[in-house]
C-alpha atoms as a PDB file:
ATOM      1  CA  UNK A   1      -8.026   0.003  -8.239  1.00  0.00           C
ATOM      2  CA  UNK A   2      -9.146  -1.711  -5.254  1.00  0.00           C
ATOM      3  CA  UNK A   3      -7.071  -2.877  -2.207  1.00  0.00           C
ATOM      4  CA  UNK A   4      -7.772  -6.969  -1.316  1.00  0.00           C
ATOM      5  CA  UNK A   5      -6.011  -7.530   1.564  1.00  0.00           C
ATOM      6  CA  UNK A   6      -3.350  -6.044   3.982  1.00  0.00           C
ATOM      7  CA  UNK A   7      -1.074  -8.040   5.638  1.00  0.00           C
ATOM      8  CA  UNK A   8       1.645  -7.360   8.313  1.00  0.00           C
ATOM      9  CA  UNK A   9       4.553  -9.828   8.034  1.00  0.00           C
ATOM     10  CA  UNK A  10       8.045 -10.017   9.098  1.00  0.00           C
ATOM     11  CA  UNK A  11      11.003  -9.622   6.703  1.00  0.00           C
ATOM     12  CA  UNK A  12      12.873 -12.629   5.823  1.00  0.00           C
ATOM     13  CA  UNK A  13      16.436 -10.955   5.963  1.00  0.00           C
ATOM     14  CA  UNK A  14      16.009  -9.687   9.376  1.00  0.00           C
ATOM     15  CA  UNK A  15      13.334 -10.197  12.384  1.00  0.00           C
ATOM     16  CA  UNK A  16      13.545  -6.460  13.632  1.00  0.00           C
ATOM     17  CA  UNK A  17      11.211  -5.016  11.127  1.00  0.00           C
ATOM     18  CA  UNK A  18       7.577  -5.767   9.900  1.00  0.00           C
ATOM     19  CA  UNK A  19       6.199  -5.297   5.887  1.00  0.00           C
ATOM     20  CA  UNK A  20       3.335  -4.380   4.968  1.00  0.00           C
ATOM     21  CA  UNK A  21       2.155  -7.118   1.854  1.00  0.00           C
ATOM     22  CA  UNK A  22      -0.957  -5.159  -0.235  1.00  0.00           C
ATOM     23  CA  UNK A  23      -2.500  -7.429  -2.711  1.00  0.00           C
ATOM     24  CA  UNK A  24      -4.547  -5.153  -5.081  1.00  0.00           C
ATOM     25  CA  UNK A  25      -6.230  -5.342  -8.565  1.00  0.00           C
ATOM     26  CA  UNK A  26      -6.322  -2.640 -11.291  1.00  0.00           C
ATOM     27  CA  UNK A  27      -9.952  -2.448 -12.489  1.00  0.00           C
ATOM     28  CA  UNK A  28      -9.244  -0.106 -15.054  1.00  0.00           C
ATOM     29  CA  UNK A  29      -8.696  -0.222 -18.456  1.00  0.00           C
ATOM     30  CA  UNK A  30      -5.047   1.326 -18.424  1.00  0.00           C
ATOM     31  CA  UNK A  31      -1.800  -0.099 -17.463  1.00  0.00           C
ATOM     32  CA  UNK A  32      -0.397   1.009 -14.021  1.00  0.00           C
ATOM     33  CA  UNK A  33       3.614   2.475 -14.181  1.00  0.00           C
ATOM     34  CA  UNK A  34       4.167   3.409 -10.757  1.00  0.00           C
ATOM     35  CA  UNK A  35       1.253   3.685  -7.810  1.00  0.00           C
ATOM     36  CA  UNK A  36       1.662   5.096  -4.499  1.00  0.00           C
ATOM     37  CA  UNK A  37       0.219   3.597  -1.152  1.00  0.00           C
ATOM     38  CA  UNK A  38       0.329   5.280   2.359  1.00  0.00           C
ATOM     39  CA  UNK A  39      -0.166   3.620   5.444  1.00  0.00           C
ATOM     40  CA  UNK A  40      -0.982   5.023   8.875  1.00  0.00           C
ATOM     41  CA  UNK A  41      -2.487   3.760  12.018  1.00  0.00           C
ATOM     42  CA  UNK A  42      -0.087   1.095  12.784  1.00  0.00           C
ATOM     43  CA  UNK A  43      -1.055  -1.103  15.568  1.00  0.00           C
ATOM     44  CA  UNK A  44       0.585  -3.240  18.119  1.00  0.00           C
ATOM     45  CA  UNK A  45      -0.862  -5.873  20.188  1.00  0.00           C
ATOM     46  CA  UNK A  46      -2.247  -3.453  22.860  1.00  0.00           C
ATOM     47  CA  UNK A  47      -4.238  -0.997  19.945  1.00  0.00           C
ATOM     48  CA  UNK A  48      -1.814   1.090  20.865  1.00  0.00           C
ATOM     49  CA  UNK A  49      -0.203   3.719  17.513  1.00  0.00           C
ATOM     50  CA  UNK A  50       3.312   2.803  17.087  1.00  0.00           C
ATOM     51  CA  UNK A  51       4.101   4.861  13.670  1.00  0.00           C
ATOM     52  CA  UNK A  52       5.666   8.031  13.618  1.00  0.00           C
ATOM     53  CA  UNK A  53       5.261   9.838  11.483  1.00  0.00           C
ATOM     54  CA  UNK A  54       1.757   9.310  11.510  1.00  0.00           C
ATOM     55  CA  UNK A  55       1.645   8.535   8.415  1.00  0.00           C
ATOM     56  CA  UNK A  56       4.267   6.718   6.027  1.00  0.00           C
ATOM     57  CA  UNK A  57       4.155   4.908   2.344  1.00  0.00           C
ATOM     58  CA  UNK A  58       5.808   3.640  -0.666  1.00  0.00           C
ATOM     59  CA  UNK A  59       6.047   4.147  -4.433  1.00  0.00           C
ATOM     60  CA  UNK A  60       5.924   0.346  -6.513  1.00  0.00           C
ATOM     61  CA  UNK A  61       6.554   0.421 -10.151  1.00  0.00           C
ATOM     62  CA  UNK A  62       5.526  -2.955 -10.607  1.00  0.00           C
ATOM     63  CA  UNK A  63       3.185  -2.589 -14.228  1.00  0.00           C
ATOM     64  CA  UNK A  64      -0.068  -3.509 -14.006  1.00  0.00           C
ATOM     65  CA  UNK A  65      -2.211  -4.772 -16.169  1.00  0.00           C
ATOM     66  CA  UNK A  66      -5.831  -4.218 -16.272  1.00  0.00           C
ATOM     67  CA  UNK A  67      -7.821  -6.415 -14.541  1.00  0.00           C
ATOM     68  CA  UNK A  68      -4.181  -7.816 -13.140  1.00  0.00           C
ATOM     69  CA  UNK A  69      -4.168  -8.759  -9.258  1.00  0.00           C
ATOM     70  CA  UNK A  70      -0.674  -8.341  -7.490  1.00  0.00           C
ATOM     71  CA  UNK A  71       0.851  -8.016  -4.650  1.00  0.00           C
ATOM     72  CA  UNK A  72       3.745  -6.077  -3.494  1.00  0.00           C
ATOM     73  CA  UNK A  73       5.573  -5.783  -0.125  1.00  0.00           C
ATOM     74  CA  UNK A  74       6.786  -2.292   1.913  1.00  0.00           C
ATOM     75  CA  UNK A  75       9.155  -2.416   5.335  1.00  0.00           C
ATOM     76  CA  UNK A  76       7.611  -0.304   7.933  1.00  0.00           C
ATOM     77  CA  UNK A  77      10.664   0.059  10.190  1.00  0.00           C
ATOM     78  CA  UNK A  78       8.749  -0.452  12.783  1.00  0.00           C
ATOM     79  CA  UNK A  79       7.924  -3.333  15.034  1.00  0.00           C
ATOM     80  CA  UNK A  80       5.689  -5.643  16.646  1.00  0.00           C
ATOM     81  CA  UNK A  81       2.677  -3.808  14.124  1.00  0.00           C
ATOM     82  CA  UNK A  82      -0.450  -6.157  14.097  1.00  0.00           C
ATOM     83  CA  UNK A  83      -2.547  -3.941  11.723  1.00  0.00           C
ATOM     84  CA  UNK A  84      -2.250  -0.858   9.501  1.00  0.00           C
ATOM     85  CA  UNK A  85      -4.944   0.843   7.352  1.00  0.00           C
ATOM     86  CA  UNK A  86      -3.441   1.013   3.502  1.00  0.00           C
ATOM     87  CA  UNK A  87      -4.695   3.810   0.742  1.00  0.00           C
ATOM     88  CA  UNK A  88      -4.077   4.850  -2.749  1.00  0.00           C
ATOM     89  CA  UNK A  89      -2.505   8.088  -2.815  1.00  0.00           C
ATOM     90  CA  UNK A  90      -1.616   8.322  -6.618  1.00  0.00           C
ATOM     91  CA  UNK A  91      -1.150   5.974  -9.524  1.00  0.00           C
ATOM     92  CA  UNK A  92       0.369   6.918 -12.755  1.00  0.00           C
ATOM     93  CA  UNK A  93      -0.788   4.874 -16.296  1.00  0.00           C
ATOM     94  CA  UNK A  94       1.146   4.293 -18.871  1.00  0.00           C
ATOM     95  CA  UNK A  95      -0.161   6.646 -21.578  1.00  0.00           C
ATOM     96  CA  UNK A  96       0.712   9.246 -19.278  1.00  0.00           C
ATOM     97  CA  UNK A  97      -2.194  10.075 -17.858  1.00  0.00           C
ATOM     98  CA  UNK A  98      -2.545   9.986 -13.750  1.00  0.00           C
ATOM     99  CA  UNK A  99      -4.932   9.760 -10.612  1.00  0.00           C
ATOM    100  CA  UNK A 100      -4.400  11.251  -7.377  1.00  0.00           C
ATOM    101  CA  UNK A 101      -6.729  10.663  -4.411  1.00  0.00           C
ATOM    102  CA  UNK A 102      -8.091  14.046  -3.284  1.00  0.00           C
ATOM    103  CA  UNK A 103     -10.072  12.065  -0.940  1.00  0.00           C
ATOM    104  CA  UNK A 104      -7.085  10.313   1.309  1.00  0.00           C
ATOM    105  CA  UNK A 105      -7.662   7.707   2.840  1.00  0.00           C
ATOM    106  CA  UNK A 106      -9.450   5.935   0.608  1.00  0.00           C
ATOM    107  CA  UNK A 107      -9.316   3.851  -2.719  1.00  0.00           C
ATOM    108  CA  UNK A 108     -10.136   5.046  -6.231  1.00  0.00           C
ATOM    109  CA  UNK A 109     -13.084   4.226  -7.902  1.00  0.00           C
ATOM    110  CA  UNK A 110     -13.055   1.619 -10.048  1.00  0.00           C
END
């Protein structure tokens, strides 16, 4: 699985909170159920942290195909974030069968 681009945008329903938009592509063979991304080291304009907890995430059980490239979007509830670093915590296939990232912090290999 590797993570293409993260991108902060604002959510269309109301202009308090920011997403997080992770476009990603499973380079497996297996189909993804449900994968888990954290984020943490949210940014504002100054480079200053504005998450806290210091760390937060969400769960997408968009399926996945292999070689699929998707995106999905997460609110942050926070605001004014300019950047965030994204990971792979866990990602479960659908025989069953699941990863989890003893390394954090980083993407699976592919």
């Amino acid at each position: 699985m590797d993570i293409i681009k993260v991108k902060i945008t604002h959510d269309e329903y109301s202009r308090k909170w920011d997403n997080i938009r992770i476009k990603f592509k499973n380079n497996s063979n297996k189909t993804i159920t449900v994968i888990q991304f954290l984020w943490f080291d949210l940014k504002d304009a100054f480079g200053e942290t504005i998450l806290d907890p210091a760390q937060d995430g969400g769960n997408s059980d968009n399926v996945v195909k292999p070689n699929q490239t998707t995106e999905v979007e997460f609110e942050t509830y926070e605001d004014q974030v300019v950047s965030a670093k994204v990971y792979v915590n866990k990602i479960m296939y659908s025989d069953g069968t699941k990863w989890v990232n003893e390394i954090k912090n980083t993407t699976p290999n592919k």
